[in-house]
Protein backbone atom coordinates (compact mmCIF):
# COMPACT_ATOMS: atom_id res chain seq x y z
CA UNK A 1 -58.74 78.01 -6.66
CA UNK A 2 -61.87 78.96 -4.34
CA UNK A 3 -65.66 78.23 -6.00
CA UNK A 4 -66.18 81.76 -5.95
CA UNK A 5 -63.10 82.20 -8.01
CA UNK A 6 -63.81 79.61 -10.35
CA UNK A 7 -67.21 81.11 -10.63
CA UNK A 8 -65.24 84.45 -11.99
CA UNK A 9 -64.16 82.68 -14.81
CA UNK A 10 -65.74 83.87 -17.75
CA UNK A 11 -66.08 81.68 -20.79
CA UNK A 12 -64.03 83.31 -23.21
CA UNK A 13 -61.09 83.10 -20.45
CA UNK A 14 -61.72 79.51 -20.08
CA UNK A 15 -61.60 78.83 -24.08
CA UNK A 16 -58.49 80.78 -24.38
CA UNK A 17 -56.90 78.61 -22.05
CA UNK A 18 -58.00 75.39 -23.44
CA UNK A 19 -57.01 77.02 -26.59
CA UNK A 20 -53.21 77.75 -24.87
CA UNK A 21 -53.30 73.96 -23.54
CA UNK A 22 -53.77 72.79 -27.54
CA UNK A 23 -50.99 75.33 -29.06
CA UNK A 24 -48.62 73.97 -26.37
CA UNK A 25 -48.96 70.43 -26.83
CA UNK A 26 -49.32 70.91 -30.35
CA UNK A 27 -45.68 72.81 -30.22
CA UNK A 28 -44.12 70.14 -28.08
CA UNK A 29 -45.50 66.79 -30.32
CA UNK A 30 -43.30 67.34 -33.79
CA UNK A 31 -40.36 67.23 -31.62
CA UNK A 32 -41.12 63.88 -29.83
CA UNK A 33 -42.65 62.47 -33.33
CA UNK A 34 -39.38 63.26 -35.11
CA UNK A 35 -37.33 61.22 -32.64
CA UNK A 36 -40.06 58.46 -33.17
CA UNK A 37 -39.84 58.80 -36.87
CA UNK A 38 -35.50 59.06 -36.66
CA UNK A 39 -35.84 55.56 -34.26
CA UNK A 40 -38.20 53.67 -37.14
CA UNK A 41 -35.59 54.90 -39.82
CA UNK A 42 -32.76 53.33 -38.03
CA UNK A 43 -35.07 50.28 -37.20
CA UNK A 44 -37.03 49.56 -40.24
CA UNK A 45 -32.70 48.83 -42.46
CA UNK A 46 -31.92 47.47 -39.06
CA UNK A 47 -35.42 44.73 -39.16
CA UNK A 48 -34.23 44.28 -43.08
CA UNK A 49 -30.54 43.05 -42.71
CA UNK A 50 -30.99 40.90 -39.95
CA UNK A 51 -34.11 39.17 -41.64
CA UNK A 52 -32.12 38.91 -45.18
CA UNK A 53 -29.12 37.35 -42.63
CA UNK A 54 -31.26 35.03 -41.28
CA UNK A 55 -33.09 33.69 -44.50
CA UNK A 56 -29.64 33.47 -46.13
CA UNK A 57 -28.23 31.49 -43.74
CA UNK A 58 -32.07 29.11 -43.67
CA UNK A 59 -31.25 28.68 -47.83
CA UNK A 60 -27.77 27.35 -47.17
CA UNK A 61 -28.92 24.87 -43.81
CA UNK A 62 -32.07 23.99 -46.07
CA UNK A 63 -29.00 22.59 -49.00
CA UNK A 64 -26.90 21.25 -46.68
CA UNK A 65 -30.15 19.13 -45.18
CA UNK A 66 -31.20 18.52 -48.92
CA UNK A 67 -27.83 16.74 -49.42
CA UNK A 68 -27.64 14.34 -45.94
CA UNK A 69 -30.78 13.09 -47.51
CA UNK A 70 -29.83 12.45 -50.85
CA UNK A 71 -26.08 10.95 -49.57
CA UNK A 72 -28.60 8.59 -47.11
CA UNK A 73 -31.09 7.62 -49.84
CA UNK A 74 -27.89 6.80 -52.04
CA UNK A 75 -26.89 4.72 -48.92
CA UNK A 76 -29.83 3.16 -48.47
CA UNK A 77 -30.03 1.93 -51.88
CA UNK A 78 -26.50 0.82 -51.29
CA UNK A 79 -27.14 -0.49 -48.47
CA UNK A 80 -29.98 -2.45 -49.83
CA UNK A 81 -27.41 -3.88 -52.62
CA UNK A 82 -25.42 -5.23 -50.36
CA UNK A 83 -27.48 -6.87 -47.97
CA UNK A 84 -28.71 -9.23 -51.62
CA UNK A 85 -25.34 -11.26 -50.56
CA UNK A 86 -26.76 -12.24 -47.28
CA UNK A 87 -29.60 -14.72 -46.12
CA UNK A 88 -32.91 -13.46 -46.68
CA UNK A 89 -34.10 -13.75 -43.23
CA UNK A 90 -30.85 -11.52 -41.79
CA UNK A 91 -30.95 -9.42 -45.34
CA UNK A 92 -34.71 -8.26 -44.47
CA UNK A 93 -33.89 -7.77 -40.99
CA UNK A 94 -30.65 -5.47 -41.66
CA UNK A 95 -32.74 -3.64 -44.02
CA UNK A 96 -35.31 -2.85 -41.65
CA UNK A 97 -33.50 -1.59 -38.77
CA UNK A 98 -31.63 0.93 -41.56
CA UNK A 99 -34.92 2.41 -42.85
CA UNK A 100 -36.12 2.95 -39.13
CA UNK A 101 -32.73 4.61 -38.55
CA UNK A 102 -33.68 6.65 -41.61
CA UNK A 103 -37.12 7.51 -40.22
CA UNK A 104 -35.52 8.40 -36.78
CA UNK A 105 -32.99 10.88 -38.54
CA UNK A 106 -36.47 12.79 -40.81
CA UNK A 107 -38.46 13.04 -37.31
CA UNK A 108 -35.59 14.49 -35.36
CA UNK A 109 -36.06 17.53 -37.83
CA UNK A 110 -33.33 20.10 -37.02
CA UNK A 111 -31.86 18.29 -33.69
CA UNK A 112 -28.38 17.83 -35.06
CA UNK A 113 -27.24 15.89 -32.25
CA UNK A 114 -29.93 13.51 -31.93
CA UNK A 115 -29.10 12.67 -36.27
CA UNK A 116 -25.27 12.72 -35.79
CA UNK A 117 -26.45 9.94 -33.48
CA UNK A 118 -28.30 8.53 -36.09
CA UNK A 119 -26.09 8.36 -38.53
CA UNK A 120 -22.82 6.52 -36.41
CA UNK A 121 -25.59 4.00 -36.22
CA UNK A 122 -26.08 3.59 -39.55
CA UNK A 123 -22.73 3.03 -40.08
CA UNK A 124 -22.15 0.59 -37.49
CA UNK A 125 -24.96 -1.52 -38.76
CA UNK A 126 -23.61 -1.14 -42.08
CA UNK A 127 -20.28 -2.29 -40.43
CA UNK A 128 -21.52 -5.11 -38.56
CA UNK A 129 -23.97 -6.16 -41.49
CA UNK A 130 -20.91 -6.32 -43.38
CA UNK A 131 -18.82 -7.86 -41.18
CA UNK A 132 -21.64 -10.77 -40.41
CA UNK A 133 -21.04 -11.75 -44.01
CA UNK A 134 -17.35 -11.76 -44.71
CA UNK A 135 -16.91 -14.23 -41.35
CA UNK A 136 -18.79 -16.51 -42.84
CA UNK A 137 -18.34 -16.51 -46.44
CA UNK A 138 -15.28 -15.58 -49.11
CA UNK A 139 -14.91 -12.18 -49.37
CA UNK A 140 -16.88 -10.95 -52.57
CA UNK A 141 -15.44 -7.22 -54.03
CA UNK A 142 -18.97 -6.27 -55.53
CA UNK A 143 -20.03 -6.90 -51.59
CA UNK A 144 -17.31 -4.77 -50.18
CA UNK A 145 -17.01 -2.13 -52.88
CA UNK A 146 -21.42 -1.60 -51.86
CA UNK A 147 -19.86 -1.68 -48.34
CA UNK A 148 -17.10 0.97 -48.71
CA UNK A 149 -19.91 3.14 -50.78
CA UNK A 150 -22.26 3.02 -48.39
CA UNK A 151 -20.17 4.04 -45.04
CA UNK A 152 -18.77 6.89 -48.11
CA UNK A 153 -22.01 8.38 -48.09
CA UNK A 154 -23.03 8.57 -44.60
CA UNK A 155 -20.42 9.96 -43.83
CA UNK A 156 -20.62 12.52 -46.66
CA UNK A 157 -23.93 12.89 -44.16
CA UNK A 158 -22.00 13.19 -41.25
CA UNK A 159 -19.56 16.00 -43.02
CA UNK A 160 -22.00 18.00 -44.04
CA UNK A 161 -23.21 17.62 -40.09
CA UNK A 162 -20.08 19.27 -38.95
CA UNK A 163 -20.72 22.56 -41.28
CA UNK A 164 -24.40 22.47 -39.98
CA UNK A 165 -23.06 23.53 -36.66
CA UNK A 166 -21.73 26.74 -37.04
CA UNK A 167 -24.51 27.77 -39.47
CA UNK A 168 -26.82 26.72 -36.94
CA UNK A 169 -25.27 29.29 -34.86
CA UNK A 170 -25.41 31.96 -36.59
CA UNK A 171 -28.75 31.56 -37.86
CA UNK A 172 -29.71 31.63 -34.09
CA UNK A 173 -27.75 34.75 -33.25
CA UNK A 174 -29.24 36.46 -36.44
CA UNK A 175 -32.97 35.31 -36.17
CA UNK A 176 -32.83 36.82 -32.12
CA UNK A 177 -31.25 40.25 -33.98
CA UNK A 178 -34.31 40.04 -36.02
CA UNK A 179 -36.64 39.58 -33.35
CA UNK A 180 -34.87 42.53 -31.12
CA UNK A 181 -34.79 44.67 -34.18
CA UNK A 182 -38.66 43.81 -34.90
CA UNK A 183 -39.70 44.61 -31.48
CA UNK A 184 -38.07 48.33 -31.98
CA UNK A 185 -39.46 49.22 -35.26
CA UNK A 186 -43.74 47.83 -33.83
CA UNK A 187 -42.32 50.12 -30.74
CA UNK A 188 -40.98 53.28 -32.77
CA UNK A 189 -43.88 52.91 -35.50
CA UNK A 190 -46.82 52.40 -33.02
CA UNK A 191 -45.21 55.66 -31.17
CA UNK A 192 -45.10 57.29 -34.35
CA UNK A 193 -49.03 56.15 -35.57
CA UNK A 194 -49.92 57.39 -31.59
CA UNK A 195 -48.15 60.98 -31.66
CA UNK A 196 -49.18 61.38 -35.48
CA UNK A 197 -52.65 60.85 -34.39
CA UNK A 198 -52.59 63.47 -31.28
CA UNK A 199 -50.54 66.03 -33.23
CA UNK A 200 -54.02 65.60 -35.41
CA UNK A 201 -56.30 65.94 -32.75
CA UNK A 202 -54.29 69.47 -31.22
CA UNK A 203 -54.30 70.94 -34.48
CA UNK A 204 -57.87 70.71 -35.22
CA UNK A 205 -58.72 71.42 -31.08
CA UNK A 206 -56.75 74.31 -31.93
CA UNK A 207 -58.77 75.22 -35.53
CA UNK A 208 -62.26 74.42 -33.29
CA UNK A 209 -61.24 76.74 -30.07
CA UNK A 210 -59.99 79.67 -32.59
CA UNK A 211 -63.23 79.68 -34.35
CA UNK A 212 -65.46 79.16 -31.07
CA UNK A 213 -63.10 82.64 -29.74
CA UNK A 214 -63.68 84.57 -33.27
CA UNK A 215 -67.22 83.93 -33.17
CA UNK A 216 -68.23 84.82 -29.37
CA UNK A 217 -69.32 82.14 -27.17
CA UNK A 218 -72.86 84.18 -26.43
CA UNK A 219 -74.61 81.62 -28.35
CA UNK A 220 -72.92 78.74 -26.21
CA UNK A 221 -75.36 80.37 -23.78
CA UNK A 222 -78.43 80.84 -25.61
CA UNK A 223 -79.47 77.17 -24.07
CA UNK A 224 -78.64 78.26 -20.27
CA UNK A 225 -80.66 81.65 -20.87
CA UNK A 226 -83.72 79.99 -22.56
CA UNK A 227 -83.49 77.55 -19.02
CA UNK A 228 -83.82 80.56 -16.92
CA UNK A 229 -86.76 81.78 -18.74
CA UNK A 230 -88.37 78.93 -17.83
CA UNK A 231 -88.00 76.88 -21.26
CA UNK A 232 -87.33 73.66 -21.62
CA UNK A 233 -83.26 72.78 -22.72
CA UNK A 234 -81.59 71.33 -25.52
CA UNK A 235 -81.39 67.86 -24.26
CA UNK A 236 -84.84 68.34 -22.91
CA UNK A 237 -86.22 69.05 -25.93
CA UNK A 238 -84.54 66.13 -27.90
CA UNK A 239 -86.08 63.52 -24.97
CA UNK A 240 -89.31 64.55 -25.54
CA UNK A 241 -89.26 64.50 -29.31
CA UNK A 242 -88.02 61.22 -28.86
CA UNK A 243 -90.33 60.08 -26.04
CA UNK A 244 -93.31 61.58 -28.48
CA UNK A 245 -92.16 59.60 -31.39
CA UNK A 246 -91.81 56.26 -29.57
CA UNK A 247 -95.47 56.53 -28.39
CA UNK A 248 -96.39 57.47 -32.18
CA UNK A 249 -94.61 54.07 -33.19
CA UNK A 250 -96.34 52.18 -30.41
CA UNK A 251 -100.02 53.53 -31.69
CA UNK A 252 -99.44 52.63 -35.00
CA UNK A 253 -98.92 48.96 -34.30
CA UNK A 254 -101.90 48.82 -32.72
């Protein structure tokens, strides 16, 4: 389009097409805003199952952790029993090296290798503790039967290791369905928020450009016309008002 033809424009033709622009986009929005709104639907059950999965499946580890510890403190008490048949210097010792096997196995948190570890040591020191005694001494069935109780509770421990595993697994698998699932529904709902917002905006560009047509736009002009009389302009007018008030401030100061 040529300046001169763009001159030809007349107003009301150029609100009428700015009106045209609005009705178009404001026709073409509901349709993209009710796939948005069909994609959160399917999202927002989707986010829910995977995040009930996931917490199920944390409740059930959470148990299963809550009883290693209980079948190790009952060892460690155990444990602790038995080493009273021994020598206080190699009683104190044994006992030590358990409790910092214990430690290791609380700080390795969720690392279900690194405790399995952990807890074949504690039974070969419970073992060799055991052993240490009966080579040197008659054997003693209060001794054993603490010995025999305490390897029956680690390895309760080390059971209950074995159905970490695949829980483990699943809680992994479920928590990244979560995460995936999340992502969509932010995605779908922030597209949603976005179109819900412009659908907004057209309708009441629409509502402003109808009434601006209905009206006339001859008193959009009124500001250009008083400029060619030689007048000063809106925003003319509003900088010297403000430019007279400032220096009305300053004087009263003084």
């Amino acid at each position: 389009m040529t300046p001169d033809e763009l001159l030809e424009i007349t107003p009301d033709l150029l609100a009428r097409a700015i009106l045209h622009r609005r009705e178009r986009l404001a026709q073409a929005i509901p349709e993209q805003l009710d796939a948005r709104q069909e994609e959160l639907d399917i999202a927002v059950p989707l986010t829910r199952t995977a995040k009930e999965n996931r917490d199920g499946f944390d409740k059930q580890i959470n148990e299963i952790l809550d009883n290693c510890l209980q079948s190790q403190n009952k060892a460690s008490l155990l444990f602790s029993s038995m080493c009273e048949f021994i020598e206080d210097a190699v009683a104190e010792e044994s006992k030590k090296e358990f409790l910092s096997l214990m430690q290791i196995y609380k700080e390795s948190n969720e690392n279900n290798h690194q405790q399995r570890i952990v807890l074949d040591q504690m039974k070969d020191l419970t073992t060799e503790t055991f052993n240490q005694f009966s080579g040197k001494n008659s054997s003693d069935e209060q001794f054993e039967s603490h010995h025999n109780d305490t390897l029956n509770e680690i390895s309760a421990s080390i059971l209950s290791h074995e159905e970490l595993l695949p829980l483990q697994d699943a809680k992994e698998k479920f928590s990244n369905t979560y995460l995936e699932n999340e992502a969509m529904r932010r995605r779908a709902d922030s597209r949603t928020a976005l179109l819900s917002q412009a659908l907004d905006y057209s309708e009441r560009g629409i509502e402003h450009w109808q009434q601006l047509i209905d009206k006339g736009l001859d008193r959009l002009l009124v500001n250009a016309k008083r400029v060619r009389e030689g007048e000063y302009s809106t925003p003319a007018i509003s900088k010297m008002n403000k430019t007279k008030a400032s220096q009305n401030n300053k004087g009263g100061e003084i």
